[in-house]
C-alpha atoms as a PDB file:
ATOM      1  CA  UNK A   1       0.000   0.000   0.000  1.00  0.00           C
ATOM      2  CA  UNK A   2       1.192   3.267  -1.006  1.00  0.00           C
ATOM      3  CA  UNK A   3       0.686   6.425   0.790  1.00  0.00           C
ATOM      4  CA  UNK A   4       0.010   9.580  -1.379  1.00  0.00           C
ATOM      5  CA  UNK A   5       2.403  12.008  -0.125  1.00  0.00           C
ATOM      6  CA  UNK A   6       0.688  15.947  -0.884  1.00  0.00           C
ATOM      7  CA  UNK A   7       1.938  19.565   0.949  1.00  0.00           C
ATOM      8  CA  UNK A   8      -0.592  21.469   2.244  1.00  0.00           C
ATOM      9  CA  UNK A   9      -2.045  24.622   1.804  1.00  0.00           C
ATOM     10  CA  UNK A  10       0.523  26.604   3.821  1.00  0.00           C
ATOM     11  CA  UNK A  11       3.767  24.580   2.347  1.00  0.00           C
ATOM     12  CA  UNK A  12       2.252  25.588  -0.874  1.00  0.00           C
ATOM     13  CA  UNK A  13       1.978  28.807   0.102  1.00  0.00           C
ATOM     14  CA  UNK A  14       5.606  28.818   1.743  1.00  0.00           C
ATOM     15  CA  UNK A  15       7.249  27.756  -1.283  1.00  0.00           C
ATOM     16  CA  UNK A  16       5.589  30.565  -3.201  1.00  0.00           C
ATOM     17  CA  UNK A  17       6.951  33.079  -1.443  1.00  0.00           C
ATOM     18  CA  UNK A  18      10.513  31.788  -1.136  1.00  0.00           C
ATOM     19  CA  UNK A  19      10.337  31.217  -5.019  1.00  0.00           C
ATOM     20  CA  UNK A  20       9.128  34.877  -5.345  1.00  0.00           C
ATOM     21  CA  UNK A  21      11.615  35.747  -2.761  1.00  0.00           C
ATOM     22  CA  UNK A  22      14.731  34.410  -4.544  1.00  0.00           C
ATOM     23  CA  UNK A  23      13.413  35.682  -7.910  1.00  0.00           C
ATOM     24  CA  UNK A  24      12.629  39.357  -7.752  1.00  0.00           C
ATOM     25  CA  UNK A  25      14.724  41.636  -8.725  1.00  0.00           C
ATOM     26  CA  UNK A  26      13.670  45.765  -8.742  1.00  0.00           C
ATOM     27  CA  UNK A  27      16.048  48.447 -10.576  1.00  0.00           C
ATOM     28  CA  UNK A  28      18.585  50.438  -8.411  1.00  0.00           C
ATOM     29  CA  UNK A  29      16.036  53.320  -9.089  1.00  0.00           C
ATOM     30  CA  UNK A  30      12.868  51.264  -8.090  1.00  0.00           C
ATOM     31  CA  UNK A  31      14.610  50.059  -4.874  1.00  0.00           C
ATOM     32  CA  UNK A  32      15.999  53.484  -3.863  1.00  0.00           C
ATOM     33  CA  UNK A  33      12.511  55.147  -4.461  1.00  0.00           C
ATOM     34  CA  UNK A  34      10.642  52.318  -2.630  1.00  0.00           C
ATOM     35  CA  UNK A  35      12.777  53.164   0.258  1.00  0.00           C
ATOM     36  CA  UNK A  36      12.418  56.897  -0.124  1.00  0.00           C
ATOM     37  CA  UNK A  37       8.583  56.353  -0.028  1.00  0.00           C
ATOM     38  CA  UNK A  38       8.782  53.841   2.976  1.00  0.00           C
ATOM     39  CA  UNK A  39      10.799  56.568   4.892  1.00  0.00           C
ATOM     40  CA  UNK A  40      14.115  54.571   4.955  1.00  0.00           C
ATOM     41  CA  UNK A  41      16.307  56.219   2.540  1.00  0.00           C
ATOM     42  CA  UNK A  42      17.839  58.880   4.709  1.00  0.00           C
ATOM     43  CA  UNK A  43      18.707  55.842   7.112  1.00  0.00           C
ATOM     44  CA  UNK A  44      20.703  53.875   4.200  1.00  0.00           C
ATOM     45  CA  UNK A  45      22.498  56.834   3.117  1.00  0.00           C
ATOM     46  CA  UNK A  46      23.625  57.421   7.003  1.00  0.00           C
ATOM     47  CA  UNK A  47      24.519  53.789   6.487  1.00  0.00           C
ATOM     48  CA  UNK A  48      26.180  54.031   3.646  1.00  0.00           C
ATOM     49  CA  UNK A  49      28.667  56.597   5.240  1.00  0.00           C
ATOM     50  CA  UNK A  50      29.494  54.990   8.620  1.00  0.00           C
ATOM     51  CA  UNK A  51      33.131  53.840   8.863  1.00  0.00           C
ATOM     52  CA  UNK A  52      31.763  50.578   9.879  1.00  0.00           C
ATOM     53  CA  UNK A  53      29.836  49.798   6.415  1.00  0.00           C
ATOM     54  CA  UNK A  54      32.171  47.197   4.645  1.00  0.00           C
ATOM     55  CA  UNK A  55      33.119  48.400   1.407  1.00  0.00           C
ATOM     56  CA  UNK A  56      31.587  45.664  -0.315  1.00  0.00           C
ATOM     57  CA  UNK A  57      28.417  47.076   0.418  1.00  0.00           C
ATOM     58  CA  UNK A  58      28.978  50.701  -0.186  1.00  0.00           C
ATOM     59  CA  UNK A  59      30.167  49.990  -3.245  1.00  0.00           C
ATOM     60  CA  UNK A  60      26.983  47.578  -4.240  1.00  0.00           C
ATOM     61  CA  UNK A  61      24.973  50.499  -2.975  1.00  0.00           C
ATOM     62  CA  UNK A  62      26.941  53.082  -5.514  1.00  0.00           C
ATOM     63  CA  UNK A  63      26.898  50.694  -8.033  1.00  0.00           C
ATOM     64  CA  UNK A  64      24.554  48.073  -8.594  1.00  0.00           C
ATOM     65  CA  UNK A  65      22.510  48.511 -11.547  1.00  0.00           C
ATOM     66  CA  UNK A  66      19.613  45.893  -9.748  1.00  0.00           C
ATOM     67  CA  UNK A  67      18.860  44.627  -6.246  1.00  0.00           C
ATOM     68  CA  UNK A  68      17.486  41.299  -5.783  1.00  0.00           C
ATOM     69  CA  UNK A  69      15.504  40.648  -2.977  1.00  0.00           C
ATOM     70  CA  UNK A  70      17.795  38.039  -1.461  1.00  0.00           C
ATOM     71  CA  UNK A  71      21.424  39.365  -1.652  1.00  0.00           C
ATOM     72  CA  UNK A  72      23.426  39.879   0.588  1.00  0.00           C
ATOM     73  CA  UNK A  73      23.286  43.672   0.733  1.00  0.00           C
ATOM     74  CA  UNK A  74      19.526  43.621   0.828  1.00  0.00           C
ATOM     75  CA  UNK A  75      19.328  41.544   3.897  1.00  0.00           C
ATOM     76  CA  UNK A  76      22.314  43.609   5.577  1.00  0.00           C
ATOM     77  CA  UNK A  77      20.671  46.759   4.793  1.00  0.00           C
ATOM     78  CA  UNK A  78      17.485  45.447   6.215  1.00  0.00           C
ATOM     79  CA  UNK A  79      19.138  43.941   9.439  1.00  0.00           C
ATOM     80  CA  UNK A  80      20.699  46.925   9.616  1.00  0.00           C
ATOM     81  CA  UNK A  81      17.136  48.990   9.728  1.00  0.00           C
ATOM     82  CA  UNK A  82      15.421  46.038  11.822  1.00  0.00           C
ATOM     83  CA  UNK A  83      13.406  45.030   9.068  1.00  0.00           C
ATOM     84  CA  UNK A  84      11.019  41.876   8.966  1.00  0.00           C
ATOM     85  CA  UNK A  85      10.827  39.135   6.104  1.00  0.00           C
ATOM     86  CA  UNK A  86       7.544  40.468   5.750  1.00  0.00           C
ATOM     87  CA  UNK A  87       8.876  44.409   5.216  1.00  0.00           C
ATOM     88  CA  UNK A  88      11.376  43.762   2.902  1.00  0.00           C
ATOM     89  CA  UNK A  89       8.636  41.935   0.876  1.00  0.00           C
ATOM     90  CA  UNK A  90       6.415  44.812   1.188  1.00  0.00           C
ATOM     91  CA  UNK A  91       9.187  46.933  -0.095  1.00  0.00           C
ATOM     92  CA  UNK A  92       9.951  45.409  -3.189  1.00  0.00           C
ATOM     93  CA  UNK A  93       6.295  44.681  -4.161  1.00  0.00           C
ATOM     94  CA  UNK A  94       6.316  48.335  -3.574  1.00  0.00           C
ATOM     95  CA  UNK A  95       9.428  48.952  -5.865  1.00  0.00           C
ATOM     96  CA  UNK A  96       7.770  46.511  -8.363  1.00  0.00           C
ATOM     97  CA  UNK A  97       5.287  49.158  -9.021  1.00  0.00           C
ATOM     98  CA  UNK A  98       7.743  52.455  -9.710  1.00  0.00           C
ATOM     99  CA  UNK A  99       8.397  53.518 -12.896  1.00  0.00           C
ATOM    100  CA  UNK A 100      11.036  55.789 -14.239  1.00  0.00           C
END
């Protein structure tokens, strides 16, 4: 006898997300506005001039033509303002939405 193995709901829903997670990908533009609008921007530029900021990440910040949602400069920035899983997401659905 064979058991049907099936994910539920919520697992469904779970790997959705992470998919969507580790494929979106807003313009250096869209993500800087999307942070201007969410009232973050004047923290990241603070950040982005502390001694303490690894260079790595200023110069992603100066350069990057794209930020996707999972790098590694996204999710320092965002520890770095205390944001949740569920605020960075509503930040780039945000930045999803900006046009130049």
């Amino acid at each position: 006898m064979s058991e049907s193995w099936f994910i539920t709901p919520e697992q469904q829903a779970e790997q959705q997300l992470e998919a969507w997670r580790a494929s979106t990908v807003a313009s250096a533009f869209q993500a800087q506005q999307a942070l201007d609008d969410f009232g973050y921007i004047e923290q990241v530029e603070a950040i982005m001039t502390d001694a303490s900021t690894p260079a790595k990440t200023k110069r992603a910040w100066k350069l990057a033509q794209e930020f996707r949602r999972m790098s590694p400069t996204v999710l320092e920035l965002a520890g770095a303002l205390g944001l949740s899983e569920v605020e960075i997401d509503a930040l780039f659905q945000h930045a999803l939405t900006i046009e130049a």
